[in-house]
Structures are given as structure tokens and as C-alpha cells.
Protein backbone atom coordinates (compact mmCIF):
# COMPACT_ATOMS: atom_id res chain seq x y z
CA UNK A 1 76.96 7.16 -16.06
CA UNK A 2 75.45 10.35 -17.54
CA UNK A 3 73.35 12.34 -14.97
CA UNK A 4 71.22 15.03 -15.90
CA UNK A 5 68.43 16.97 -14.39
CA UNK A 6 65.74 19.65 -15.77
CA UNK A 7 64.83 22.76 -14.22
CA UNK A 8 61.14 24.87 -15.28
CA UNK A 9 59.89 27.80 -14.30
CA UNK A 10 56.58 27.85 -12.64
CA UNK A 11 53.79 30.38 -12.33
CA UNK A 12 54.91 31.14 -8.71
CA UNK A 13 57.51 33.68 -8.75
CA UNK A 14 61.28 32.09 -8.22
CA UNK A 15 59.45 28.09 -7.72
CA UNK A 16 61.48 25.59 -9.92
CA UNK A 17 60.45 22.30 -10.51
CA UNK A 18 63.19 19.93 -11.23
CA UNK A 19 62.91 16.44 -13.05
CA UNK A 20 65.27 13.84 -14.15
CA UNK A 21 64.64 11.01 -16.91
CA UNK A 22 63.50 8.34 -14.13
CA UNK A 23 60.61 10.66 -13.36
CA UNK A 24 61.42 12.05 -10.00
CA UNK A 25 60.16 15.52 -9.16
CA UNK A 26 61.38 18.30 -6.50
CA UNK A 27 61.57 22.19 -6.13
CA UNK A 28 63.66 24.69 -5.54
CA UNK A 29 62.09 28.15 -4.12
CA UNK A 30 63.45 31.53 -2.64
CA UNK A 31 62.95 33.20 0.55
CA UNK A 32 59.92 34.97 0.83
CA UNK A 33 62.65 37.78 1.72
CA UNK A 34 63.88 37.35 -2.02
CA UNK A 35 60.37 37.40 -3.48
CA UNK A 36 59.69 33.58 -3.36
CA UNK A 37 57.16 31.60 -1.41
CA UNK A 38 59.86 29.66 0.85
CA UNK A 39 58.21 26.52 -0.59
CA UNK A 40 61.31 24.29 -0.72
CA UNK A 41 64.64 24.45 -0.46
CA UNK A 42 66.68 27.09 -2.17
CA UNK A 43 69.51 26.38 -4.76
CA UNK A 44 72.22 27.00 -2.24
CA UNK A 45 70.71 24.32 0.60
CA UNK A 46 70.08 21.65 -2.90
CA UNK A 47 73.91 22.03 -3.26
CA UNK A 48 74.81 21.21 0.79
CA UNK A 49 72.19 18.36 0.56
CA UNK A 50 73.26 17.00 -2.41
CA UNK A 51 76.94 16.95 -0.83
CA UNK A 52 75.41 16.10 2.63
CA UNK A 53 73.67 12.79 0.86
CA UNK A 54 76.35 11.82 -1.09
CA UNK A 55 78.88 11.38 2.51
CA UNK A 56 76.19 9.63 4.09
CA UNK A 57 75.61 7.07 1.59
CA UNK A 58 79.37 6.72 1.09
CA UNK A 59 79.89 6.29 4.48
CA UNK A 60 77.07 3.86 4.63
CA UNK A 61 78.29 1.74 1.56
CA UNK A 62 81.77 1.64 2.61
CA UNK A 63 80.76 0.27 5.91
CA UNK A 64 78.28 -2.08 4.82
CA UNK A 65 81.13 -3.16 2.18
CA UNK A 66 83.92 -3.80 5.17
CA UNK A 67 81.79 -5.03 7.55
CA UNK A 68 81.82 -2.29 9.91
CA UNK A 69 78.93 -1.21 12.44
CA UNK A 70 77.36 2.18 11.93
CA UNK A 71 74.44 2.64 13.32
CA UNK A 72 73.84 6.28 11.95
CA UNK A 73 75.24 9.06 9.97
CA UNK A 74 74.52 12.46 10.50
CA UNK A 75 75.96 15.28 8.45
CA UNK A 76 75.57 18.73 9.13
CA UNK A 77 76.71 21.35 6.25
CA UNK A 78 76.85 25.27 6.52
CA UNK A 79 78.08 27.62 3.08
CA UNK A 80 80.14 30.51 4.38
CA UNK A 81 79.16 29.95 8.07
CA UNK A 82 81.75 32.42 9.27
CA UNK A 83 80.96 35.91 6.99
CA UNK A 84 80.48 36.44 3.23
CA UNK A 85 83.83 35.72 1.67
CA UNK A 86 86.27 36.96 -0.71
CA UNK A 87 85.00 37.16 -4.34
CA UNK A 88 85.94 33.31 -5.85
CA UNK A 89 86.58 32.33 -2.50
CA UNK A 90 83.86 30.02 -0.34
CA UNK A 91 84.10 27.21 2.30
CA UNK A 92 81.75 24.87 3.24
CA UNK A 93 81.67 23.95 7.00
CA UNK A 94 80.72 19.75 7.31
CA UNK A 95 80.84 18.02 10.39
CA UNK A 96 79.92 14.41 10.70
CA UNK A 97 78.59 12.08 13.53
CA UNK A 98 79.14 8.67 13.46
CA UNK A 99 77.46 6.24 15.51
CA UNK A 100 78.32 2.62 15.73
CA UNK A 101 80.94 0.19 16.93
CA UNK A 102 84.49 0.93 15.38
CA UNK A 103 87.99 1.24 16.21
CA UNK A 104 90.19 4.45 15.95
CA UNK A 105 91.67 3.38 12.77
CA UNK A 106 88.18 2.66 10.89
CA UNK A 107 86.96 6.20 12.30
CA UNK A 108 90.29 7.60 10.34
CA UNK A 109 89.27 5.60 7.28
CA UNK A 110 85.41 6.56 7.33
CA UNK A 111 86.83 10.14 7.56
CA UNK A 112 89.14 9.22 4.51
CA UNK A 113 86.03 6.94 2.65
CA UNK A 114 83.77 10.69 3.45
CA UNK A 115 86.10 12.90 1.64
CA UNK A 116 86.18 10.60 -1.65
CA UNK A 117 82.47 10.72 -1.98
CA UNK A 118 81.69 12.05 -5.66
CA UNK A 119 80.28 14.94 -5.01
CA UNK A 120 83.17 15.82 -3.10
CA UNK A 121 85.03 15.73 -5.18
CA UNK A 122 83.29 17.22 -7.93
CA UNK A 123 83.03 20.47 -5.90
CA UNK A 124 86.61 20.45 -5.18
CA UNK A 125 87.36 19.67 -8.98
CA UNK A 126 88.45 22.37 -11.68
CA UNK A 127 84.76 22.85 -12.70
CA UNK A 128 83.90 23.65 -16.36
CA UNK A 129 80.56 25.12 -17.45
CA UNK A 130 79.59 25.15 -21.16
CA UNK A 131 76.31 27.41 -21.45
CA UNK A 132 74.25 27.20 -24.91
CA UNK A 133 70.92 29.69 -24.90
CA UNK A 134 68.61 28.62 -27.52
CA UNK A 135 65.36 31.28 -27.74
């Protein structure tokens, strides 16, 4: 499957508008600190909710899949909670809650099933960005 998204400028300083071919719509904004309006999200929160999605419908799949009872996922993600890091160098802080009825060994495996979700591992992949600017 080919995913792909579009990003456009606006007329408000630093307020993207995203689309993909189904026809969804979102934003991305800035800080008001940075010069945006703080309307939505910023790029760097889109990234941790896009990762922060992708565990809890894992999770949620993968149970549903093995017949196993969770009630609720809840996944908290920070970038860099600790101090700005090295140049190259970043960590993303996740912790999960589970809620449901399992055993010790399917709370290992959900653990396991949470850190094979695809956008986990994209983000931990060797990422290659081809850039073409057309004017």
C-alpha cells in the first residue's frame, strides 16, 4: 500500500492544511511563540500521534485477533522529555496503559505486538529522503 499525504500553505502564517487522496483534511500550526496561531497541532506532536495511534490500534487488533480482553489503551509519548539532545541523536519517551483481563505472558506479548507497530518501526528504520523542488 502506497500512502501519501499533501501539505499547503495557508494565508495564516505557519497553518498547513494536510490532505490525502480519500479526502480527509487536518492542520498543522506553530506556537503562537513561533509566530503561528497555535491552531492545531504542530509537526513534532503529528509525529508522536501518528506513532501514539499506530500502538494503540496494534495493540487493539492484536487483541481482538487472539482473543484477549483490553478494555483500553492509553499511550502517552514525549520527544526529548529529558533536555535537547546531541545533534542526530533523539529519544522518544512512550509509556503505555493497558486495561483489561490478561495474564503476565500476554502483557509481555502486547509489549512485544506494541513495538512491531509500523510506524515503529519506520522511525527506527534507516530512513531515506529523496527531495525534488519543482518552481
Amino acid at each position: 500500500m502506497i500512502h501519501s499525504a499533501l501539505a499547503h500553505s495557508t494565508l495564516t502564517p505557519y497553518r498547513v492544511t494536510l490532505t490525502d487522496p480519500q479526502g480527509h483534511t487536518w492542520h498543522v500550526d506553530e506556537p503562537a511563540a513561533k509566530g503561528g496561531q497555535d491552531s492545531a497541532p504542530n509537526p513534532m506532536q503529528l509525529l508522536l500521534s501518528a506513532l501514539g495511534a499506530c500502538t494503540t490500534v496494534t495493540l487493539q487488533m492484536y487483541a481482538d485477533n487472539k482473543g484477549i480482553q483490553l478494555e483500553h489503551v492509553e499511550v502517552s509519548l514525549m520527544l526529548n522529555p529529558e533536555a535537547e539532545p546531541e545533534p542526530g541523536q533523539n529519544n522518544i519517551v512512550r509509556k503505555i496503559i493497558l486495561k483489561g483481563d490478561f495474564t503476565e505472558e500476554q502483557r509481555k506479548r502486547l509489549l512485544k505486538v506494541a513495538e512491531n507497530c509500523p510506524v515503529h518501526k519506520l522511525l527506527t528504520s534507516n530512513i531515506q529522503i529523496q527531495t525534488e523542488l519543482f518552481i
